[in-house]
C-alpha atoms as a PDB file:
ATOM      1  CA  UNK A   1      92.171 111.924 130.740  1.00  0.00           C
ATOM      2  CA  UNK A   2      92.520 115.304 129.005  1.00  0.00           C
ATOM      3  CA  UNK A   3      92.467 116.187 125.473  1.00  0.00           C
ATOM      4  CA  UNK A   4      96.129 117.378 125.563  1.00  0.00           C
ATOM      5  CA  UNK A   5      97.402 113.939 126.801  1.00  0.00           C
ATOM      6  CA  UNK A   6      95.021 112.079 124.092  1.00  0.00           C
ATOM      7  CA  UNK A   7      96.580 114.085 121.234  1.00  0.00           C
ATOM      8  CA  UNK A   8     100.314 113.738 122.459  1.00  0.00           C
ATOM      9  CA  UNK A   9      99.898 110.097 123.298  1.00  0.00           C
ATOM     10  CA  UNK A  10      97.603 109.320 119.611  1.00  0.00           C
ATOM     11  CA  UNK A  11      99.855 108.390 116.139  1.00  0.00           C
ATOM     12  CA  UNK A  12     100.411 110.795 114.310  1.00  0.00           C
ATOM     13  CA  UNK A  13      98.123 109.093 111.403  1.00  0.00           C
ATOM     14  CA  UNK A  14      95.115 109.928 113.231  1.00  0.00           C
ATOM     15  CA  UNK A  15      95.506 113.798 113.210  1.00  0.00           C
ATOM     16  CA  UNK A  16      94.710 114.211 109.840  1.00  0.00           C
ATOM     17  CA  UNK A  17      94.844 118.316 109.879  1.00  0.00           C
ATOM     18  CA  UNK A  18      98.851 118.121 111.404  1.00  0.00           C
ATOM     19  CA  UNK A  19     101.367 119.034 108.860  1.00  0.00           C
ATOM     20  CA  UNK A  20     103.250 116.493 107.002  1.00  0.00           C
ATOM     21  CA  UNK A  21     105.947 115.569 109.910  1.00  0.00           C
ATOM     22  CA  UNK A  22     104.366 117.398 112.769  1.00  0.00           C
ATOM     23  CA  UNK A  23     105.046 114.475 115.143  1.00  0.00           C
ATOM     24  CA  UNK A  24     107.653 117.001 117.173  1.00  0.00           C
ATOM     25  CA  UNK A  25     107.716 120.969 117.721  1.00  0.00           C
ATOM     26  CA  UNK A  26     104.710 121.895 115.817  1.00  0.00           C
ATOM     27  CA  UNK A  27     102.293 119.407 117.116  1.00  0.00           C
ATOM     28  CA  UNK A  28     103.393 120.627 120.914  1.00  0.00           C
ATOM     29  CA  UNK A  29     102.622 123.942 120.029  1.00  0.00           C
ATOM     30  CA  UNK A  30      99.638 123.182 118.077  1.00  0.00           C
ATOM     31  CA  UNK A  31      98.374 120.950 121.218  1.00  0.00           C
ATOM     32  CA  UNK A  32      98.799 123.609 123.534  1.00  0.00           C
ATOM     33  CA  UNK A  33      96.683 126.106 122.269  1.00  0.00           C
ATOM     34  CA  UNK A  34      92.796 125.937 121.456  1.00  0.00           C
ATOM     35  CA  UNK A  35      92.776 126.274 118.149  1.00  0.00           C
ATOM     36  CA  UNK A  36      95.219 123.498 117.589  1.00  0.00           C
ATOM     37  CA  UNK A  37      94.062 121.152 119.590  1.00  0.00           C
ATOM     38  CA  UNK A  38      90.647 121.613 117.640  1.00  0.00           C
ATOM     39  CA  UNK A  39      92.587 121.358 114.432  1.00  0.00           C
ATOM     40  CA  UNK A  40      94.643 118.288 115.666  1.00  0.00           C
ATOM     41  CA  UNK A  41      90.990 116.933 116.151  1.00  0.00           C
ATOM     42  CA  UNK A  42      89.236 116.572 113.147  1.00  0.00           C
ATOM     43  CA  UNK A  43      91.407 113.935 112.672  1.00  0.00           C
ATOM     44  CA  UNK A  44      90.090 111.598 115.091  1.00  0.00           C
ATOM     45  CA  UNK A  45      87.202 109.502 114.846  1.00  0.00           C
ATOM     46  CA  UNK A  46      84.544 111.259 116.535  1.00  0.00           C
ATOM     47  CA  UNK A  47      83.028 107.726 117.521  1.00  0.00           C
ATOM     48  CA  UNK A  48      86.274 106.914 119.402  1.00  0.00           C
ATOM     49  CA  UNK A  49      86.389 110.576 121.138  1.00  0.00           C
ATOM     50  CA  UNK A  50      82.456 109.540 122.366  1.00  0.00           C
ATOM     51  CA  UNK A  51      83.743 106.538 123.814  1.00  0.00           C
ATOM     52  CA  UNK A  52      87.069 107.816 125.504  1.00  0.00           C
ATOM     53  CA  UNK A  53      85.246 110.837 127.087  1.00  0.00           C
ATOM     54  CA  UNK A  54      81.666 109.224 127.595  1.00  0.00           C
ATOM     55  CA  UNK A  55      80.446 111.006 130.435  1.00  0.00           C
ATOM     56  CA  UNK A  56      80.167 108.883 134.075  1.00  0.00           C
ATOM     57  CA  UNK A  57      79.040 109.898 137.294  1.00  0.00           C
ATOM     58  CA  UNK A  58      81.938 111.929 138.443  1.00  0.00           C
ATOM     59  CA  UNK A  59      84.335 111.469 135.653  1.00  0.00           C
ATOM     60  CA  UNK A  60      84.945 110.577 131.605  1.00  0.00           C
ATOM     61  CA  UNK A  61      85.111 106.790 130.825  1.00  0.00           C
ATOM     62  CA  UNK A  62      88.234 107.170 129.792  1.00  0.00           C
ATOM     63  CA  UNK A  63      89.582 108.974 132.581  1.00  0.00           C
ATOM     64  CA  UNK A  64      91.817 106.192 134.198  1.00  0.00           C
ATOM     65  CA  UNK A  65      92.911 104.538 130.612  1.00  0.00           C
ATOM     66  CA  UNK A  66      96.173 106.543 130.794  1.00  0.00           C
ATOM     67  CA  UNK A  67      97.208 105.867 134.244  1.00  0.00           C
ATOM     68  CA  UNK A  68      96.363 102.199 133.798  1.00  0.00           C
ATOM     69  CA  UNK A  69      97.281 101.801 130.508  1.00  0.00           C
ATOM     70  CA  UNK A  70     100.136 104.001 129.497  1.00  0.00           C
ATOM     71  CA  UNK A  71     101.456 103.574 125.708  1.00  0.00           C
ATOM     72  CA  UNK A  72     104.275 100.980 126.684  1.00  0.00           C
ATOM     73  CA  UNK A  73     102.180  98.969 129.028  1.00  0.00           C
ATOM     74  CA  UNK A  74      99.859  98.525 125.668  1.00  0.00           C
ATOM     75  CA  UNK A  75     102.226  97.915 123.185  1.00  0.00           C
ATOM     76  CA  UNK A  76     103.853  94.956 125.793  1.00  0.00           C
ATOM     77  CA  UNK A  77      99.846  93.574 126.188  1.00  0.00           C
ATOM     78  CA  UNK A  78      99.797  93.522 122.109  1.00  0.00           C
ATOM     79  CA  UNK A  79     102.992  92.344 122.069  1.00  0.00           C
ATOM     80  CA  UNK A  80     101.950  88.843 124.109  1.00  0.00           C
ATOM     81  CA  UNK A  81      98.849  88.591 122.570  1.00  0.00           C
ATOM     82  CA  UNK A  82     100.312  88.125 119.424  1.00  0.00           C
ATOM     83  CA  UNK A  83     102.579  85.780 120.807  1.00  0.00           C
ATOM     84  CA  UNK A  84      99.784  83.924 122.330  1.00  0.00           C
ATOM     85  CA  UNK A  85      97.518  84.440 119.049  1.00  0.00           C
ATOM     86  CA  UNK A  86     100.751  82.291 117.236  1.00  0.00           C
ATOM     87  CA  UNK A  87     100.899  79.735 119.717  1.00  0.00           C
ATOM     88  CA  UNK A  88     100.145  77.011 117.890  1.00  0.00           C
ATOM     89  CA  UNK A  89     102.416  78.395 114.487  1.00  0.00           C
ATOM     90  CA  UNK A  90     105.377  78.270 117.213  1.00  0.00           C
ATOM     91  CA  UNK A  91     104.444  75.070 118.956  1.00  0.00           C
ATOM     92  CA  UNK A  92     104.598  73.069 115.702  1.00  0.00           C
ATOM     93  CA  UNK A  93     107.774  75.142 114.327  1.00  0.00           C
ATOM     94  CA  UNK A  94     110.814  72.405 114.831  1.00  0.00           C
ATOM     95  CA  UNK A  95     112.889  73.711 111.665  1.00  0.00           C
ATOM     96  CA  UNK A  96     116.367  73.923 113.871  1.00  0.00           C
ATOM     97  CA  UNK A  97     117.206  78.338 112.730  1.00  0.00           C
ATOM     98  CA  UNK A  98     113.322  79.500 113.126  1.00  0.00           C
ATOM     99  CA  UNK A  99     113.378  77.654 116.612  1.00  0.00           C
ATOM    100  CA  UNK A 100     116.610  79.191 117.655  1.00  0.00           C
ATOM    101  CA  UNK A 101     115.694  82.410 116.061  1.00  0.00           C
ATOM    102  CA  UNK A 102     112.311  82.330 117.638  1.00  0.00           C
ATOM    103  CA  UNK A 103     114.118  81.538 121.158  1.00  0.00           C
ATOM    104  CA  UNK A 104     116.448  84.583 120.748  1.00  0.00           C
ATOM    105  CA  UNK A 105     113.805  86.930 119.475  1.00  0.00           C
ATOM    106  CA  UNK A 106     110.814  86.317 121.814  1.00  0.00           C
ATOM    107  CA  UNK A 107     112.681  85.232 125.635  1.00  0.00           C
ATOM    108  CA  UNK A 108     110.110  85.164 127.580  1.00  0.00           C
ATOM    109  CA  UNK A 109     107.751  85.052 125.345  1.00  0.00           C
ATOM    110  CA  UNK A 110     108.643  82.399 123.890  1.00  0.00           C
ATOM    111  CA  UNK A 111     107.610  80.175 127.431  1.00  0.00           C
ATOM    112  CA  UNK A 112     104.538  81.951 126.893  1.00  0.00           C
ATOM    113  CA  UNK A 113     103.377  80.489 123.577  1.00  0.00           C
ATOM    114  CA  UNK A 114     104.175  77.063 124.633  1.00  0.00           C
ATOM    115  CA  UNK A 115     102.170  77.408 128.245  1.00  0.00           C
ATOM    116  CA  UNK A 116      99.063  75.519 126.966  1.00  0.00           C
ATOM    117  CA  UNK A 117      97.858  76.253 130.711  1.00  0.00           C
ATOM    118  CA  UNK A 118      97.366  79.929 129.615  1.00  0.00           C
ATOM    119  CA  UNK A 119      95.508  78.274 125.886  1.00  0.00           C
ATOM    120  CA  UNK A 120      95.711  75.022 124.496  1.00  0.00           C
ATOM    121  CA  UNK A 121      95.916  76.684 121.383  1.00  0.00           C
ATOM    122  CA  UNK A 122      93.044  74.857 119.820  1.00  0.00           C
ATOM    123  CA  UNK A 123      91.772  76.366 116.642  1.00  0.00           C
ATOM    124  CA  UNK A 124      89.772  75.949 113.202  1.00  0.00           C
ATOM    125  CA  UNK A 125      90.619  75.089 110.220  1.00  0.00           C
ATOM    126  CA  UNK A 126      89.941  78.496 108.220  1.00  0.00           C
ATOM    127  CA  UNK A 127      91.764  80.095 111.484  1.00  0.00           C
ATOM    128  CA  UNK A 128      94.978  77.983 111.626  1.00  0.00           C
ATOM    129  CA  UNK A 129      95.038  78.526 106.929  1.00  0.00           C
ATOM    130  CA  UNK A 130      95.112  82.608 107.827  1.00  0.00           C
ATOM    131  CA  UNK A 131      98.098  81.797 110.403  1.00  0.00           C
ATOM    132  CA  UNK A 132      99.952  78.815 108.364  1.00  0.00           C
ATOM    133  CA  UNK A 133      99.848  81.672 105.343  1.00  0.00           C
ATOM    134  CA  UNK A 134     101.003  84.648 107.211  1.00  0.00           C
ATOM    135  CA  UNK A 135     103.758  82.219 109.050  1.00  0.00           C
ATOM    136  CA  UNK A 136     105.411  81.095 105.897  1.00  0.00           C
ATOM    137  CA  UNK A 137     105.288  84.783 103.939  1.00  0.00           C
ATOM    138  CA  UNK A 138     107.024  85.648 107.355  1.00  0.00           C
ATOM    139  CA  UNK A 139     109.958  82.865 107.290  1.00  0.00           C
ATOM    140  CA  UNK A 140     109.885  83.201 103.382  1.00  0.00           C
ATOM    141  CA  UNK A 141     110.889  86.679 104.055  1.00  0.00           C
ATOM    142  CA  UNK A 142     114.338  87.587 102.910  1.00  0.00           C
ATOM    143  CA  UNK A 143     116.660  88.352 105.801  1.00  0.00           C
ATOM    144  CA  UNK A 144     114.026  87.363 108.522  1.00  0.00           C
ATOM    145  CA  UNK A 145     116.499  86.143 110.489  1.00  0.00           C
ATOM    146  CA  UNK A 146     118.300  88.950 110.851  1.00  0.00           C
ATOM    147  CA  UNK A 147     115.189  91.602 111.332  1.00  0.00           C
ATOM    148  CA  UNK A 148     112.946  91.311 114.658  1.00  0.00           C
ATOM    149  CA  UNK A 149     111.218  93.827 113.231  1.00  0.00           C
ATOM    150  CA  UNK A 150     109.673  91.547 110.776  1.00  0.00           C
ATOM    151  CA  UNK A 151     108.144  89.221 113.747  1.00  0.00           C
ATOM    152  CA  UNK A 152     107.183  91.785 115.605  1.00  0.00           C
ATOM    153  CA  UNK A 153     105.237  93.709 113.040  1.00  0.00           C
ATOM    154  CA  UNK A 154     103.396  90.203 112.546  1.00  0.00           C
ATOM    155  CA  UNK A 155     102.806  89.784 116.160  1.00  0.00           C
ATOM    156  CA  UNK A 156     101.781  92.934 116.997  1.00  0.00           C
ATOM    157  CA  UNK A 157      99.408  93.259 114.337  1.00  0.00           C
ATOM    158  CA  UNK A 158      97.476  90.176 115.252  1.00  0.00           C
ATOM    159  CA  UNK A 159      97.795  91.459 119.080  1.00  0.00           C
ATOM    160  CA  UNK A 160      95.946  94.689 118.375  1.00  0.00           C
ATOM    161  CA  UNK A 161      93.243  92.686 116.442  1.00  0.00           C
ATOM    162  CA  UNK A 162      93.050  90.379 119.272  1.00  0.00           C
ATOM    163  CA  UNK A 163      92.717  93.472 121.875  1.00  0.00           C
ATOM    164  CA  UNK A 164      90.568  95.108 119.800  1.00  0.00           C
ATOM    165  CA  UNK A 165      88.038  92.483 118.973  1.00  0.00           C
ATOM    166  CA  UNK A 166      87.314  91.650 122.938  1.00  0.00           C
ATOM    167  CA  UNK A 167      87.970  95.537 124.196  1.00  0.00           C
ATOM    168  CA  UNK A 168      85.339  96.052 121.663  1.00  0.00           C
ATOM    169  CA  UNK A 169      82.857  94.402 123.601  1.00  0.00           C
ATOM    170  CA  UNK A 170      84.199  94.349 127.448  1.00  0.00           C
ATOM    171  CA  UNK A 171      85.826  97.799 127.718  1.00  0.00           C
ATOM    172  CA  UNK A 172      85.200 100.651 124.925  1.00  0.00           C
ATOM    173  CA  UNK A 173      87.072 103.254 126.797  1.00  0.00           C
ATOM    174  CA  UNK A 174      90.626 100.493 126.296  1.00  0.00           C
ATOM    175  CA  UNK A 175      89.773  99.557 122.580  1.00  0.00           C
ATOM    176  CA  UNK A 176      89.542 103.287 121.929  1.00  0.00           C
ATOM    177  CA  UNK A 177      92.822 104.132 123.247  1.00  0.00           C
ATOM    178  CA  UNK A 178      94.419 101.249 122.461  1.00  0.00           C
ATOM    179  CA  UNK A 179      93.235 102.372 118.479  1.00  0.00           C
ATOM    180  CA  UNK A 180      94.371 105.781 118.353  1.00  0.00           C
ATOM    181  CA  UNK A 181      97.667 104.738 119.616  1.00  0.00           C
ATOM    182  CA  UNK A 182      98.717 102.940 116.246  1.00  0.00           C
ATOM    183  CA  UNK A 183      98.285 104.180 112.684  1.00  0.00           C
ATOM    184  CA  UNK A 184      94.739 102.853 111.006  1.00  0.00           C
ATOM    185  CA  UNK A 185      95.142  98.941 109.169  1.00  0.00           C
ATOM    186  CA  UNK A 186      92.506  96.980 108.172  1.00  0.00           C
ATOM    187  CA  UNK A 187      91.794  94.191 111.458  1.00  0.00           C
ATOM    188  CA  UNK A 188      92.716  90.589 111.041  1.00  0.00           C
ATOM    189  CA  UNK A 189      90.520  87.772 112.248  1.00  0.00           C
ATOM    190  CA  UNK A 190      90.754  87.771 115.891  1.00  0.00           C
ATOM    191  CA  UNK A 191      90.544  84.303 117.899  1.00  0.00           C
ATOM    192  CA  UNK A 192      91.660  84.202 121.187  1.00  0.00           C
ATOM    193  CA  UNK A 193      89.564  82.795 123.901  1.00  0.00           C
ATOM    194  CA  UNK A 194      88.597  85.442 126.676  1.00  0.00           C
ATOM    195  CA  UNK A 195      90.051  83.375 129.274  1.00  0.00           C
ATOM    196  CA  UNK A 196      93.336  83.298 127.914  1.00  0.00           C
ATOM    197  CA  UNK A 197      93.146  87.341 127.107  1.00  0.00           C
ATOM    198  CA  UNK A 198      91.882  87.896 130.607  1.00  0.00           C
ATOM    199  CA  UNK A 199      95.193  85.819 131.693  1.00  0.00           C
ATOM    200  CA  UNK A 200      98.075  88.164 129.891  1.00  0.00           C
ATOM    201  CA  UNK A 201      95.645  90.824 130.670  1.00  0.00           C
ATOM    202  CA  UNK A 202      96.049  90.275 134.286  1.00  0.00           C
ATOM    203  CA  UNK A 203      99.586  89.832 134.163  1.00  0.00           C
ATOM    204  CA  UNK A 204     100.167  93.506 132.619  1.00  0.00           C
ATOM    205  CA  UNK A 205      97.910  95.098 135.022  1.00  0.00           C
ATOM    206  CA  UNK A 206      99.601  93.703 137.787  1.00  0.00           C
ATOM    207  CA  UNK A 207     103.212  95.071 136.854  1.00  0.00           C
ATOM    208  CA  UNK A 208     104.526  98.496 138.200  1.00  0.00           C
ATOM    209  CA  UNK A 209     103.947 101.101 135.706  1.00  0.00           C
ATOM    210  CA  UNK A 210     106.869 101.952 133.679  1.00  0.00           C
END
């Protein structure tokens, strides 16, 4: 992993020193010379930058996230997570338009929340009071069933925290990455079971890179 590919990969919210807008011509330029690239950053955590290029024998810890772990391969892990993180909201959904929305929206994922072989979905009570909140504000939403957008910014968001919390502790180098690549937001309550993680986790390492 190089410092170049970091930078072009990282959102824009994390280079704090780019100009207003700089997602396009200027960054480029400003990531391929030295000077830019140490402008570009100061605006990353400097704890994340320790754990993406901790040194290893022969290489950075990080070396291999890219390759393994390319932007849309994380974005589709996040994606299930949160999926799987809302199993039991869509289980127990049987209003007739949020089921047929929910159908439409998610496909395949939709199998996925209702597989209690990947999670029985099995939670507490403070856990499933955060979900049953954010669920309702979500279907309470005007035009929700018209807008993914509005799902999948609630899924997603709930996916990183989910990634984060166990990459936190199993793989530093992945919850590093996987943090520069969206704009900082305050973590939600993460409660996932490893052993369903480790399940969609599998299943996105084993697909052919996009």
């Amino acid at each position: 992993m190089t410092l170049q590919a970091v930078l072009r990969e990282c959102d824009r919210h994390w280079r704090g020193d780019a100009p207003a807008g700089a997602d396009g011509q200027v960054t480029q330029q400003a990531i391929g010379s030295a000077l830019g690239r140490r402008l570009l950053l100061r605006g990353l955590p400097a704890e994340v930058m320790d754990g993406l290029f901790a040194p290893t024998p022969g290489t950075a810890a990080g070396a291999a996230i890219l390759t393994r772990w390319p932007r849309a391969r994380v974005q589709a892990l996040v994606r299930d997570l949160g999926i799987l993180a809302h199993a039991p909201m869509i289980r127990a959904e049987v209003r007739r338009e949020p089921v047929r929305w929910l159908r439409r929206v998610l496909g395949n994922g939709y199998l996925l929340a209702l597989d209690r072989t990947v999670w029985d979905g099995r939670i507490g009570r403070d856990v499933e009071a955060g979900l049953v909140a954010r669920w309702e504000t979500l279907l309470g939403a005007p035009g929700f069933l018209v807008d993914p957008a509005l799902l999948g910014d609630l899924l997603d968001r709930q996916g990183r925290a989910e990634l984060q919390a166990w990459a936190g502790r199993r793989n530093r180098a992945l919850a590093d990455w996987s943090r520069l690549l969206h704009a900082p937001e305050p973590a939600l309550p993460a409660h996932l079971p490893e052993k369903a993680l480790l399940v969609v986790m599998a299943h996105h390492e084993g697909r052919d890179s996009d």
